[in-house]
Protein backbone atom coordinates (compact mmCIF):
# COMPACT_ATOMS: atom_id res chain seq x y z
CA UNK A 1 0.00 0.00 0.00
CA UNK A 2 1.16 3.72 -0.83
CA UNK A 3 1.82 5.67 1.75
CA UNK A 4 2.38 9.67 1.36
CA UNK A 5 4.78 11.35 3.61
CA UNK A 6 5.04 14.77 4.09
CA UNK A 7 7.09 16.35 1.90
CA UNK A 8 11.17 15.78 2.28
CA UNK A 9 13.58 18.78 2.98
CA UNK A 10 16.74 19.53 0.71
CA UNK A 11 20.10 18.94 2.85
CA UNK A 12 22.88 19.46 0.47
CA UNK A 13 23.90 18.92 -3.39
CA UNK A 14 26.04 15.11 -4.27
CA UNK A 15 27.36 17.03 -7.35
CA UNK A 16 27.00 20.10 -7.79
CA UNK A 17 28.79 20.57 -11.31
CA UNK A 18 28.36 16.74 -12.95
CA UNK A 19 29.55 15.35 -16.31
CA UNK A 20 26.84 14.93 -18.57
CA UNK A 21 27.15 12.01 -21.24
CA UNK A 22 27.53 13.85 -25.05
CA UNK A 23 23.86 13.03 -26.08
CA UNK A 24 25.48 11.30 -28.85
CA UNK A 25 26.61 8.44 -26.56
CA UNK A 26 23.22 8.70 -25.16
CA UNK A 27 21.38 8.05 -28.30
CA UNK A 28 23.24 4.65 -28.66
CA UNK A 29 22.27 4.08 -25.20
CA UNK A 30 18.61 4.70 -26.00
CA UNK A 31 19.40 2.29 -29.39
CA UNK A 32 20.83 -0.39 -27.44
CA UNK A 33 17.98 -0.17 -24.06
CA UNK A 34 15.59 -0.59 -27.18
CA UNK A 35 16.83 -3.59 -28.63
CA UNK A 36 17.24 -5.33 -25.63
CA UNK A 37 13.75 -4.94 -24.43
CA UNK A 38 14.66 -2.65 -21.77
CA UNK A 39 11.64 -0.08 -22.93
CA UNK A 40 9.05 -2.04 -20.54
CA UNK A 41 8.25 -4.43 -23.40
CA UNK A 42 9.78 -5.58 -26.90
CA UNK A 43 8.86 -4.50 -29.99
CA UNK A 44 7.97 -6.60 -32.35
CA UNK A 45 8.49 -6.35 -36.57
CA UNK A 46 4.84 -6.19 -37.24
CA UNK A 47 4.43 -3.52 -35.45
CA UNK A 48 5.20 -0.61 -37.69
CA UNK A 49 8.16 1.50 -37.67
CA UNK A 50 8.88 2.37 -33.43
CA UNK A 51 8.20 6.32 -33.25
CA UNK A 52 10.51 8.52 -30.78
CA UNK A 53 7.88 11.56 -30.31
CA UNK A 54 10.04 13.00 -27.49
CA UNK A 55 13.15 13.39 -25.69
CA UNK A 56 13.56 15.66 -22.87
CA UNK A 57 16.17 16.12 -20.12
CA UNK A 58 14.41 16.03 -16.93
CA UNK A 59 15.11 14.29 -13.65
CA UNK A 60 14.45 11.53 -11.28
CA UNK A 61 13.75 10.87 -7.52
CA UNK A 62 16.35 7.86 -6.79
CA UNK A 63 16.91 6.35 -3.61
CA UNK A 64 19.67 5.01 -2.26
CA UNK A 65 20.19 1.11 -1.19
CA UNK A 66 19.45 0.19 2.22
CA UNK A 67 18.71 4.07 3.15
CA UNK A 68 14.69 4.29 3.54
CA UNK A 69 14.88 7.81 4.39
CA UNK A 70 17.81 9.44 1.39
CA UNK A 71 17.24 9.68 -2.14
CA UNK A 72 18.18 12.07 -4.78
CA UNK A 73 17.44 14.03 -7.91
CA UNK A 74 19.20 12.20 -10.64
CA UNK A 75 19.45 13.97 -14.37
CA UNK A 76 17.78 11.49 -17.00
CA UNK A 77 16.77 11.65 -20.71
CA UNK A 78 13.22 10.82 -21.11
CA UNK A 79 12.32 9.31 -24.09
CA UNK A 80 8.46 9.15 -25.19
CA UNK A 81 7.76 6.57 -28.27
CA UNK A 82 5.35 4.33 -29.87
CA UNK A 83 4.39 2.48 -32.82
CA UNK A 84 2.15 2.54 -35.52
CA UNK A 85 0.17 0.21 -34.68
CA UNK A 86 -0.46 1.47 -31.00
CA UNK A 87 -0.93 4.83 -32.80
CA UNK A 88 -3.91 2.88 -35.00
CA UNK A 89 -5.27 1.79 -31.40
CA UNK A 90 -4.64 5.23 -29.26
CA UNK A 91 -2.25 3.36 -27.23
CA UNK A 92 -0.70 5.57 -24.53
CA UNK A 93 3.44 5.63 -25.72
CA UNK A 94 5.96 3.92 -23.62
CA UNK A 95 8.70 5.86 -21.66
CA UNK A 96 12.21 5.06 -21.58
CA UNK A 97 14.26 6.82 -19.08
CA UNK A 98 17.82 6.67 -19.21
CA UNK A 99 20.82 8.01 -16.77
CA UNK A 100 22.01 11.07 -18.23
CA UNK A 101 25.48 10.79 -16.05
CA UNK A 102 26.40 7.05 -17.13
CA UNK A 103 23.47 5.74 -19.99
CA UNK A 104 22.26 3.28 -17.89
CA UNK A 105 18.15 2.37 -17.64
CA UNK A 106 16.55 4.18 -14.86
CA UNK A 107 13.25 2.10 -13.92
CA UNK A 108 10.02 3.82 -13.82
CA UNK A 109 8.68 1.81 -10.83
């Protein structure tokens, strides 16, 4: 069951001044998440063509391992896309996040 908790307060800054990935590294991160299925679900040939509507840089809520009470704002690339087919059906699109600082998935869950 959720549970909301008051809001959290701000008490300091992990990096103030991080390295950003060159978004063209992060394209063949977005590529290669795709192709592995790491989009939620696989897409499959008949299909249609897969349709990248959107990619923003926005950021994340993480939390840290084993610390129920830290977490962070984490820079991510958000990627919105769909297919024809889902178009045909007014599918909502899937979102891909991925880790701005090292191209890795970032779960939406």
């Amino acid at each position: 069951m959720y549970k909301r908790q008051t809001p959290q307060e701000a008490t300091g800054v992990a990096n103030e001044n991080v390295q950003l990935l060159p978004f063209e590294e992060i394209q063949q991160h977005i590529r290669d998440l795709i192709n592995f299925g790491a989009a939620e679900r696989r897409y499959e040939n008949d299909e249609g063509d897969l349709l990248i509507s959107r990619v923003v840089l926005g950021a994340v809520v993480q939390r840290i391992p084993d610390q129920t009470e830290t977490a962070y704002l984490a820079p991510v690339w958000i990627v919105q896309m769909t297919t024809e087919k889902e178009i045909g059906y007014h599918a909502d699109p899937t979102i891909l996040m991925v880790n701005a600082i090292d191209g890795s998935f970032v779960s939406s869950i």
